[in-house]
PDB file of N, CA and C in Angstrom:
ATOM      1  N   UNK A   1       2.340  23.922   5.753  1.00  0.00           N
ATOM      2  CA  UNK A   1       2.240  22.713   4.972  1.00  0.00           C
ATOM      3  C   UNK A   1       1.459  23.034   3.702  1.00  0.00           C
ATOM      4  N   UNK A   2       2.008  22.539   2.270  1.00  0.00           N
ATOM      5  CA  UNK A   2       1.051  22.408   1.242  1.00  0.00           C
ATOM      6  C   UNK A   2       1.274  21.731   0.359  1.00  0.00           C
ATOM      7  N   UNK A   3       0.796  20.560   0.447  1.00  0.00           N
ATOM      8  CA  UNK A   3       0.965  19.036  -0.241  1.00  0.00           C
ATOM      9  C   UNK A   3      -0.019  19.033  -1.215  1.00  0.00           C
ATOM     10  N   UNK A   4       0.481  18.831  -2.508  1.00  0.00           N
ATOM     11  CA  UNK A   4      -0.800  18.890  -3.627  1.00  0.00           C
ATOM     12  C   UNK A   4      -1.198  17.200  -3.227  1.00  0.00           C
ATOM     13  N   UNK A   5      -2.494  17.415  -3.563  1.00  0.00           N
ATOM     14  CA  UNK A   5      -3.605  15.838  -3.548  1.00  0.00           C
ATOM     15  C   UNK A   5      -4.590  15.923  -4.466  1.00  0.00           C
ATOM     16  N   UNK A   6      -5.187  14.871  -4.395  1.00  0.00           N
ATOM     17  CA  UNK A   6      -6.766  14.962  -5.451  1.00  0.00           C
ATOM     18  C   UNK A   6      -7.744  15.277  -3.997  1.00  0.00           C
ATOM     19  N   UNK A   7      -9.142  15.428  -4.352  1.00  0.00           N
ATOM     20  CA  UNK A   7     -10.561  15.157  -3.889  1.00  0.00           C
ATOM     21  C   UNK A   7     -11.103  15.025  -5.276  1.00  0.00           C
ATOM     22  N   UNK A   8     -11.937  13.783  -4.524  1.00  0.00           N
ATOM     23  CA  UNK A   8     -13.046  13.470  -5.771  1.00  0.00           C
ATOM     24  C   UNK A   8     -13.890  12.567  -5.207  1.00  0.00           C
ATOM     25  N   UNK A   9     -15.332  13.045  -5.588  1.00  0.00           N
ATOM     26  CA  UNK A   9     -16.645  12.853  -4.984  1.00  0.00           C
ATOM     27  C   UNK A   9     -16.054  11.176  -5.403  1.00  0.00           C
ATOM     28  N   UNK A  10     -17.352  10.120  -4.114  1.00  0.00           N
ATOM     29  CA  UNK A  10     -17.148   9.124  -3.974  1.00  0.00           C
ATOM     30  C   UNK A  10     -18.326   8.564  -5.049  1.00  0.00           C
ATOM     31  N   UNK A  11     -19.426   9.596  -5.315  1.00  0.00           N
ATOM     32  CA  UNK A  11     -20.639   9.090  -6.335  1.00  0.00           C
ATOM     33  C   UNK A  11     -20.793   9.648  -7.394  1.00  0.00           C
ATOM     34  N   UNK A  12     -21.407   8.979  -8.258  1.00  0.00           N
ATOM     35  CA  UNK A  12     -21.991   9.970  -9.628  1.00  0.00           C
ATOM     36  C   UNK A  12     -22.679  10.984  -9.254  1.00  0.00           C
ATOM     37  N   UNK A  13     -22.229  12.471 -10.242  1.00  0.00           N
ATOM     38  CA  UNK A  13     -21.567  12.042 -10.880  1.00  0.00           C
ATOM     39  C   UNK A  13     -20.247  12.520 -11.002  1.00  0.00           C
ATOM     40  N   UNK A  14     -18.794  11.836 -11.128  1.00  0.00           N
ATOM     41  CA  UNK A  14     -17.638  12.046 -10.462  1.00  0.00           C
ATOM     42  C   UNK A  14     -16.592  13.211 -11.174  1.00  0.00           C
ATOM     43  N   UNK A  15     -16.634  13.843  -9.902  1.00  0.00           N
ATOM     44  CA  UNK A  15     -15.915  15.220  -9.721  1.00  0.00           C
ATOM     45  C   UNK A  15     -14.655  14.620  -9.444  1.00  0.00           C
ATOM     46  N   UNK A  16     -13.470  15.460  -9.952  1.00  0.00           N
ATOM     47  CA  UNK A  16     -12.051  15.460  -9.552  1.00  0.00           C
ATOM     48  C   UNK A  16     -11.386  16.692  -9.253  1.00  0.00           C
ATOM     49  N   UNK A  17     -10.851  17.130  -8.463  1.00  0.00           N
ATOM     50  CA  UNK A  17      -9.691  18.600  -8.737  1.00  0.00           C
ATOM     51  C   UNK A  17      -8.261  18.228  -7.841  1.00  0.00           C
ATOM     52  N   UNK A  18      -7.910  19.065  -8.501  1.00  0.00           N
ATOM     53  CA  UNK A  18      -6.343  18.872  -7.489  1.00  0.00           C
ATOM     54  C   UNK A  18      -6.525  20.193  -6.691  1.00  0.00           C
ATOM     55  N   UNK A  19      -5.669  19.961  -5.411  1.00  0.00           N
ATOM     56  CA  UNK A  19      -5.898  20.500  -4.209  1.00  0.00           C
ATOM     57  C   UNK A  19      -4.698  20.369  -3.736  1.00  0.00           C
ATOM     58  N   UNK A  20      -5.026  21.614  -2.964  1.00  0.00           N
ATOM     59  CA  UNK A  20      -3.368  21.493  -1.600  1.00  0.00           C
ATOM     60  C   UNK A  20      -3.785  21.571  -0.348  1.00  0.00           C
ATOM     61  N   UNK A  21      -3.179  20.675   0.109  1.00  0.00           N
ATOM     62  CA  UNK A  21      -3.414  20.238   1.849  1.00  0.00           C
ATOM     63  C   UNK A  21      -2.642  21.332   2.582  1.00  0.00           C
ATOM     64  N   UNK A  22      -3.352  22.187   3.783  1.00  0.00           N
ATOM     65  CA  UNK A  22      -2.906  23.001   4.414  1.00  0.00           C
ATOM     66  C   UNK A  22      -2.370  22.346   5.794  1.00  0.00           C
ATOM     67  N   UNK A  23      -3.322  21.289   6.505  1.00  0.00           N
ATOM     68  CA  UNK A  23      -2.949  20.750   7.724  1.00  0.00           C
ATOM     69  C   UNK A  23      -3.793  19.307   7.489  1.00  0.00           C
ATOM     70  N   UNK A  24      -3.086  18.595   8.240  1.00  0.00           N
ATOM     71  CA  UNK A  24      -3.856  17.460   8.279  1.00  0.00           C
ATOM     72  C   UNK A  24      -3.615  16.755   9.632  1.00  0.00           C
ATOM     73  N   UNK A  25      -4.312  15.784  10.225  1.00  0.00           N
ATOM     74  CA  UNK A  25      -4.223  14.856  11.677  1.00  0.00           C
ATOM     75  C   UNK A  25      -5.259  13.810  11.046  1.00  0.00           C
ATOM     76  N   UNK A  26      -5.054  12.758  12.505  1.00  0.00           N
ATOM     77  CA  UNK A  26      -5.588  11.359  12.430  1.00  0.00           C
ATOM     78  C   UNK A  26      -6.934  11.779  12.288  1.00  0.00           C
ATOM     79  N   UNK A  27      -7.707  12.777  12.119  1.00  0.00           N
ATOM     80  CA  UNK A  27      -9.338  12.628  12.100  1.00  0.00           C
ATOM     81  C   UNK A  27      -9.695  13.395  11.141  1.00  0.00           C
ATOM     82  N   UNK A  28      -8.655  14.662  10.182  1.00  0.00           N
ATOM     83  CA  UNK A  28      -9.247  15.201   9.001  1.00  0.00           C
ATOM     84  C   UNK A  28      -8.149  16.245   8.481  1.00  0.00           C
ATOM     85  N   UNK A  29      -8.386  16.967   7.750  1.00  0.00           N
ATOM     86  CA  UNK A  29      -7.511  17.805   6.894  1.00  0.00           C
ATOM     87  C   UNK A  29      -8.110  19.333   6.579  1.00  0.00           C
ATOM     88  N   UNK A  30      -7.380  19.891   6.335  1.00  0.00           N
ATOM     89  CA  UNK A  30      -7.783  21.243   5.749  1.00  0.00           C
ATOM     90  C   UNK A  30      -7.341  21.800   4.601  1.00  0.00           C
ATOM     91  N   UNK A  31      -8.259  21.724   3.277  1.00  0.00           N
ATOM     92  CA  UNK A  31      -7.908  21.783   1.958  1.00  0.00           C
ATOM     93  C   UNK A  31      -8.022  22.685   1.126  1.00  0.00           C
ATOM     94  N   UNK A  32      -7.270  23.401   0.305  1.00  0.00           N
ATOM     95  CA  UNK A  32      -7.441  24.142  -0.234  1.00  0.00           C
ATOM     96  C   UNK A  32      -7.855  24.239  -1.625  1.00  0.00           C
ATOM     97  N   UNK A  33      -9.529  24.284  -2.122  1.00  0.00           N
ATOM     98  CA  UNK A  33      -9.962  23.882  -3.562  1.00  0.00           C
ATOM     99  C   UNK A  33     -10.474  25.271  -4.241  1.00  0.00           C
ATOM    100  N   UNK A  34     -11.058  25.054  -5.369  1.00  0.00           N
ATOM    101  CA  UNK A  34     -11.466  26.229  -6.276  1.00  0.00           C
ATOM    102  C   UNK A  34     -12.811  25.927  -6.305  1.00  0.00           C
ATOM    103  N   UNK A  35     -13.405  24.728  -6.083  1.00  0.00           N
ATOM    104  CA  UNK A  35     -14.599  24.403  -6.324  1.00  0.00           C
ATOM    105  C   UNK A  35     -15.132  24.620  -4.621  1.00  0.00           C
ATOM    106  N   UNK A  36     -16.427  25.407  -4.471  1.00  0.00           N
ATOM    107  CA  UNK A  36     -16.915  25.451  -3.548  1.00  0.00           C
ATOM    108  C   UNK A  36     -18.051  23.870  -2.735  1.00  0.00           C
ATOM    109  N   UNK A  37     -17.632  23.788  -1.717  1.00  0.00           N
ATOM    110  CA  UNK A  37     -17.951  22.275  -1.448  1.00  0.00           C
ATOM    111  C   UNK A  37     -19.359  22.538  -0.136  1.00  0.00           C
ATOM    112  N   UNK A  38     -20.199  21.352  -0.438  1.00  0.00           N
ATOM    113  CA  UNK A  38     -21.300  21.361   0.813  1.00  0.00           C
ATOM    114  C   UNK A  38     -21.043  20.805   1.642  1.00  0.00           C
ATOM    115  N   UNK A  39     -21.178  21.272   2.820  1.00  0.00           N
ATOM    116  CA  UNK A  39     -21.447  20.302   4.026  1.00  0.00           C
ATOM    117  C   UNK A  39     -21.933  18.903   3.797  1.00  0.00           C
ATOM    118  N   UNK A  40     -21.398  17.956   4.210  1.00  0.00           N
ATOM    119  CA  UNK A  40     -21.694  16.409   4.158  1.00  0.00           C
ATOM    120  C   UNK A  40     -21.669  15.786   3.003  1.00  0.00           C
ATOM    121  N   UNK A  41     -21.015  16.688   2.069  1.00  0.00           N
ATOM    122  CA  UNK A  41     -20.640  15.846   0.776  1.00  0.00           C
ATOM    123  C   UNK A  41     -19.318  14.972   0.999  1.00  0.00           C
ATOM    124  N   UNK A  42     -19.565  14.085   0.272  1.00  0.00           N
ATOM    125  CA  UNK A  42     -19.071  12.591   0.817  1.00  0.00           C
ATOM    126  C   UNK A  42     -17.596  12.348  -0.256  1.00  0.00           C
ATOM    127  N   UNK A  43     -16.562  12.688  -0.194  1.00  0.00           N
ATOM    128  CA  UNK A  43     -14.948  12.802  -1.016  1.00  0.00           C
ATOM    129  C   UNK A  43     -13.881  12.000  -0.114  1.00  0.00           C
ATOM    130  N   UNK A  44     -13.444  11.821  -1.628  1.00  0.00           N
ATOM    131  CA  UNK A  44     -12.472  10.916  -1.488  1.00  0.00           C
ATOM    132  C   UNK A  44     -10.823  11.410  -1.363  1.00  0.00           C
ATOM    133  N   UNK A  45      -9.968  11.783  -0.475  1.00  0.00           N
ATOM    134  CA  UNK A  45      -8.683  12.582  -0.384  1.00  0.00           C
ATOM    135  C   UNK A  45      -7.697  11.766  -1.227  1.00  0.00           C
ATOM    136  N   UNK A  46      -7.159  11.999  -2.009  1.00  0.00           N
ATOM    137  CA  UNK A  46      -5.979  10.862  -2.440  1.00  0.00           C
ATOM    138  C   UNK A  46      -4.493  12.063  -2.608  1.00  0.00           C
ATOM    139  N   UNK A  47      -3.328  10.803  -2.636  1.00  0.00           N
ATOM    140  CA  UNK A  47      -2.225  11.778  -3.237  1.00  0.00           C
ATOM    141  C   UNK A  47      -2.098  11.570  -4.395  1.00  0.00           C
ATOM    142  N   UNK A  48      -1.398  12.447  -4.799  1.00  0.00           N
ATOM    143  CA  UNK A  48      -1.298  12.857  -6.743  1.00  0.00           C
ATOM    144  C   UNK A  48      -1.068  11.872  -7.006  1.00  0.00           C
ATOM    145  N   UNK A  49       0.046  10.673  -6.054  1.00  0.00           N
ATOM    146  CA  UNK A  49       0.151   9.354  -7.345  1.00  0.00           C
ATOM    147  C   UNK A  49      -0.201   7.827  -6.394  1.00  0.00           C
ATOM    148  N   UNK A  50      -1.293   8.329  -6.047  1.00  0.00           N
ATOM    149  CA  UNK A  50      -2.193   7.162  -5.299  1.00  0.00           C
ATOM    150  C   UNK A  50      -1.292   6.554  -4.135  1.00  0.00           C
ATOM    151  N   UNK A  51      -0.486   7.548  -3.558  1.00  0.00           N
ATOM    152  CA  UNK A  51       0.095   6.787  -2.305  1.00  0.00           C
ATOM    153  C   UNK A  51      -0.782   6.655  -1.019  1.00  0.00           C
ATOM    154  N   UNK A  52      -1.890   7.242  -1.149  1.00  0.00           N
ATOM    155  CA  UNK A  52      -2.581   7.301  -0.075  1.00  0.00           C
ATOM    156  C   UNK A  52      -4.246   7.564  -0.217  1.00  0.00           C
ATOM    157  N   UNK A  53      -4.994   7.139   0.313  1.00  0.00           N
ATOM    158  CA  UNK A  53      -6.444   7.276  -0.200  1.00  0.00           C
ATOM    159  C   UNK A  53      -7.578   7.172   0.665  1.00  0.00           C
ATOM    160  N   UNK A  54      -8.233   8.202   1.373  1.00  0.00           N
ATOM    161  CA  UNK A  54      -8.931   8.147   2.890  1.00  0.00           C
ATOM    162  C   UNK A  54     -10.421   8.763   2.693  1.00  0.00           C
ATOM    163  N   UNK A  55     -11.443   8.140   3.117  1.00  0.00           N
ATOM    164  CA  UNK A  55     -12.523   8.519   2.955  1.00  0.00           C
ATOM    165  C   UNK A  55     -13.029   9.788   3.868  1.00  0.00           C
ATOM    166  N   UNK A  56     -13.971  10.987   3.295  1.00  0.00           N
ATOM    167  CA  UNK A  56     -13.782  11.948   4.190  1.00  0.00           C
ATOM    168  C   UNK A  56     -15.464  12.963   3.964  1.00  0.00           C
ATOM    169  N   UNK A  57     -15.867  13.688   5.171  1.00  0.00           N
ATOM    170  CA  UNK A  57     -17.447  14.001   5.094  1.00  0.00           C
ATOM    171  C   UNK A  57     -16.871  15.720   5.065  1.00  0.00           C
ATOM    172  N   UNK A  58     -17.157  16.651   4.273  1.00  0.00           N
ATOM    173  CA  UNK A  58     -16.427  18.089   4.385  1.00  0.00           C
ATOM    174  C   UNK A  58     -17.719  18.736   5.507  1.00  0.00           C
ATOM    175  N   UNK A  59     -16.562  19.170   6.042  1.00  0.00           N
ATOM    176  CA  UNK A  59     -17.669  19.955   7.520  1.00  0.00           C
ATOM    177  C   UNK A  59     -18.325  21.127   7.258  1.00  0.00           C
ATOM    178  N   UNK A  60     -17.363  22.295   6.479  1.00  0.00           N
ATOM    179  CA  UNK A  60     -17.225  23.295   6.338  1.00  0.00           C
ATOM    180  C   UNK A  60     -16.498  23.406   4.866  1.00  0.00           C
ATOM    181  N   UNK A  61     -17.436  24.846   4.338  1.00  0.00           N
ATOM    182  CA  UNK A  61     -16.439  24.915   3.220  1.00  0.00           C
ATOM    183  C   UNK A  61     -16.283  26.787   3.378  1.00  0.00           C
ATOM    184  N   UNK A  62     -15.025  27.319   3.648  1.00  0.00           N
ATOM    185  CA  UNK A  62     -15.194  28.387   3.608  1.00  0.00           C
ATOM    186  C   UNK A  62     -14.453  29.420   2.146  1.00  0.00           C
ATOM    187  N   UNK A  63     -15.351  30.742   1.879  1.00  0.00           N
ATOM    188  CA  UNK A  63     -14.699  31.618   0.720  1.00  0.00           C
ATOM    189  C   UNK A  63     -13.746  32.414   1.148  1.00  0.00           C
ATOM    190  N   UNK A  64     -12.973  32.211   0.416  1.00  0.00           N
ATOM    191  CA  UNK A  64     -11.550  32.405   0.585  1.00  0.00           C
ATOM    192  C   UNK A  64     -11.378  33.882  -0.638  1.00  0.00           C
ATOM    193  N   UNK A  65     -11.469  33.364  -1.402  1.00  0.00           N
ATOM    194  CA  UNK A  65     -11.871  34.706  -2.333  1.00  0.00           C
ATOM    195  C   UNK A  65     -12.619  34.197  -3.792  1.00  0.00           C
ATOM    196  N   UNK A  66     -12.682  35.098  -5.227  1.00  0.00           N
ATOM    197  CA  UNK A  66     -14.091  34.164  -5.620  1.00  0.00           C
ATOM    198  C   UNK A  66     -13.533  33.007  -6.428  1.00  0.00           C
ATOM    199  N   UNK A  67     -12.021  33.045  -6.630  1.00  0.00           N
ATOM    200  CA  UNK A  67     -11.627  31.277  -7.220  1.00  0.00           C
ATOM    201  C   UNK A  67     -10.986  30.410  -6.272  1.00  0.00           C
ATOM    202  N   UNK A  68     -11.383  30.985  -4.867  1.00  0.00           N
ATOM    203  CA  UNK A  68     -10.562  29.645  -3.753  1.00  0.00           C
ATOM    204  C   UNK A  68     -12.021  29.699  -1.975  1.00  0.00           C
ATOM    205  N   UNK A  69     -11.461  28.616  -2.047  1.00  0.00           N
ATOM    206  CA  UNK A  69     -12.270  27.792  -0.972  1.00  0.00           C
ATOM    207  C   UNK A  69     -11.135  27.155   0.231  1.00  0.00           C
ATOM    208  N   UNK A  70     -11.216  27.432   1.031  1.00  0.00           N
ATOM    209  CA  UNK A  70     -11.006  26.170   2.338  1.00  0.00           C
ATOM    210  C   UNK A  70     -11.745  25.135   2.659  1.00  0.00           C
ATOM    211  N   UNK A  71     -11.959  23.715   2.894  1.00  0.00           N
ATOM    212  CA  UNK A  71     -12.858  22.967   2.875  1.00  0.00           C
ATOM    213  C   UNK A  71     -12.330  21.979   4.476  1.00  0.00           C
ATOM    214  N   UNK A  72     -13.162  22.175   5.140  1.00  0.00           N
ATOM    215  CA  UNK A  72     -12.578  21.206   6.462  1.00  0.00           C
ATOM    216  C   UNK A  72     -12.940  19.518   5.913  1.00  0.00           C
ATOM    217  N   UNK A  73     -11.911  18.548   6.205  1.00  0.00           N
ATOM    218  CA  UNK A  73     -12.626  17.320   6.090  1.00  0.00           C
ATOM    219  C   UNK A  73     -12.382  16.758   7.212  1.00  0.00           C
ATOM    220  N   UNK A  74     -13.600  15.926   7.095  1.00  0.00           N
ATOM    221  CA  UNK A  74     -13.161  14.950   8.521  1.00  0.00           C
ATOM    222  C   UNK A  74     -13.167  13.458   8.141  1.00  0.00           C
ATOM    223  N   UNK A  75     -11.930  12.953   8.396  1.00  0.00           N
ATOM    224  CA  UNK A  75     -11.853  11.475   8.102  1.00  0.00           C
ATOM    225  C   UNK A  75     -13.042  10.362   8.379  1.00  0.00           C
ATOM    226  N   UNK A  76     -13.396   9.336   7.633  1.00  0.00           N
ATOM    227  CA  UNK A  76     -13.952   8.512   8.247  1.00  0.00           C
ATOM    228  C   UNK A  76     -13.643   7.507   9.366  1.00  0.00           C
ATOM    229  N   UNK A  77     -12.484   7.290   9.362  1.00  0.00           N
ATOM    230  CA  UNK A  77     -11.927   6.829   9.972  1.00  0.00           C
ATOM    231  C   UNK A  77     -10.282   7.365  10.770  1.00  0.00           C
ATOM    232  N   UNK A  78      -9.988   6.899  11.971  1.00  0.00           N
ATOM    233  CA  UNK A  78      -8.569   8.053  12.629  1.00  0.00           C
ATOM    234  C   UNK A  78      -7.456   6.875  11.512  1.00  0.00           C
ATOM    235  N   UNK A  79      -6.729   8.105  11.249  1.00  0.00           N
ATOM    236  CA  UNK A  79      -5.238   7.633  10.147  1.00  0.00           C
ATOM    237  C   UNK A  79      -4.136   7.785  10.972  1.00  0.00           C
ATOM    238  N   UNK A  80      -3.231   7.207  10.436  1.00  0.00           N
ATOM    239  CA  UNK A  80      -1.949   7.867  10.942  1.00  0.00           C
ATOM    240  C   UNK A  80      -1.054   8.729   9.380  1.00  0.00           C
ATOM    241  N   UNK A  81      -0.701   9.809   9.912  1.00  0.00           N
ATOM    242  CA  UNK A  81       0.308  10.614   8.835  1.00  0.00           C
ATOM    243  C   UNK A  81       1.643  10.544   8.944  1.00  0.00           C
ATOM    244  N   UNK A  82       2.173   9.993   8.462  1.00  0.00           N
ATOM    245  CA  UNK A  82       3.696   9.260   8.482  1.00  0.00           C
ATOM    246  C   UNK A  82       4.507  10.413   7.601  1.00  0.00           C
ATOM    247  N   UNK A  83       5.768  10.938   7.237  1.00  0.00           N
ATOM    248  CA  UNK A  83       6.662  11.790   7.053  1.00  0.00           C
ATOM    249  C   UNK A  83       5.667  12.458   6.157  1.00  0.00           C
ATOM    250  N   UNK A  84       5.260  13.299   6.568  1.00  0.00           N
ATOM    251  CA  UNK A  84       4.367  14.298   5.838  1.00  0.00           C
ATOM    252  C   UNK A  84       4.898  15.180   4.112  1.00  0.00           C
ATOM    253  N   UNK A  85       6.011  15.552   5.136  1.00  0.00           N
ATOM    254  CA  UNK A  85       6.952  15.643   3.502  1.00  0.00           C
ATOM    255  C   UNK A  85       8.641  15.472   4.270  1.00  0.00           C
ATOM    256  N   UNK A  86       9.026  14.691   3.481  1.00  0.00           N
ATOM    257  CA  UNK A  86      10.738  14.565   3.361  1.00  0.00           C
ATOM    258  C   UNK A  86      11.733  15.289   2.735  1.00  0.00           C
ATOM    259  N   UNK A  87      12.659  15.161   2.712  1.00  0.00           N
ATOM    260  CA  UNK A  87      13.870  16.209   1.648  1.00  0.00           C
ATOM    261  C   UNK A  87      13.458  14.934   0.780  1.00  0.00           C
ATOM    262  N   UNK A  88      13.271  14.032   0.391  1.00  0.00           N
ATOM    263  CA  UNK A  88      13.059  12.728  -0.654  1.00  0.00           C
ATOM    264  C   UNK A  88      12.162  13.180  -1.743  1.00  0.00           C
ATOM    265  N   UNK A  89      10.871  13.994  -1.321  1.00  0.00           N
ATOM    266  CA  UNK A  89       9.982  14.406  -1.802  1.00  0.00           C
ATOM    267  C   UNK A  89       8.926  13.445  -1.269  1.00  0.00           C
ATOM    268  N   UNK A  90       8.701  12.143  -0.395  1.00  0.00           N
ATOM    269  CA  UNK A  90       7.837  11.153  -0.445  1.00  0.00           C
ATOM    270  C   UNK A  90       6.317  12.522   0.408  1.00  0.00           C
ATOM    271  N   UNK A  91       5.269  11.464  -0.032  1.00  0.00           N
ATOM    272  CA  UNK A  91       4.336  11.976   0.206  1.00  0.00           C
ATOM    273  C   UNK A  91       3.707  11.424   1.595  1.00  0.00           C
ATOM    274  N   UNK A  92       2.698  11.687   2.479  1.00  0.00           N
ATOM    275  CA  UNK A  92       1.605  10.882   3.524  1.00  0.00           C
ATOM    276  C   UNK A  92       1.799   9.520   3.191  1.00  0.00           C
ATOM    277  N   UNK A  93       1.887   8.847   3.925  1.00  0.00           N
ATOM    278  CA  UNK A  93       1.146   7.730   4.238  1.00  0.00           C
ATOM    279  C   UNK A  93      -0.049   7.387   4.956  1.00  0.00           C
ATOM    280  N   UNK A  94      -0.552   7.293   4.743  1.00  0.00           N
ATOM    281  CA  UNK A  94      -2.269   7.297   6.062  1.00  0.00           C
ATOM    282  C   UNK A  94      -2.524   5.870   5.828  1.00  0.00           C
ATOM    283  N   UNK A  95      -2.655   5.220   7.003  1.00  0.00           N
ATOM    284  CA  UNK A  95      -2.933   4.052   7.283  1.00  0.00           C
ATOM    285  C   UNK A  95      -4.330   4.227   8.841  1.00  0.00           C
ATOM    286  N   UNK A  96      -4.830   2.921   8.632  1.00  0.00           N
ATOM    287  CA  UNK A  96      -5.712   2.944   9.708  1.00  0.00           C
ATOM    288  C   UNK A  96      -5.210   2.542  10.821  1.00  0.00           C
ATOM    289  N   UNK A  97      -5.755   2.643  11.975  1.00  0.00           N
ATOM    290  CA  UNK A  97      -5.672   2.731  13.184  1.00  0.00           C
ATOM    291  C   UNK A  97      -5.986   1.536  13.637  1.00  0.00           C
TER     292      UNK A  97
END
């Protein structure tokens, strides 16, 4: 799987990057960024054109090499992931539980 998305911090002062989703489930995702991320920093997952938008605490951020990162997130809440990707091109849906 690799679904481009945003992350972007939920506080000042506000960070954005685009990112590609490696895996995702009802409790978090695994992302692939350039910016190295802390434990319990508090981001916001969205898709590129706001189809979807889930609050998330990064568990882990691991170096990948020195311009890429893996970042575990864990949802705030359990989602559901609806056609992840289609021949349509549609993106996630994440809805709450």
């Amino acid at each position: 799987m690799n679904i481009p998305a945003r992350v972007h911090t939920s506080g000042v002062p506000l960070i954005v990057e685009t990112v590609r989703v490696e895996n995702i489930s009802s409790r978090g995702a695994r992302v692939r960024t350039q910016r190295v991320w802390q434990a319990h920093d508090q981001l916001v997952l969205t898709g590129m054109l706001g189809e979807f938008r889930v609050d998330a605490e990064v568990v882990y951020c691991q170096r990948l090499g020195p311009d890429e990162c893996a970042i575990g997130l864990k949802f705030d809440y359990a989602v559901v992931a609806e056609r992840l990707l289609s021949d349509t091109g549609n993106y996630p849906v994440l809805k709450r539980n």
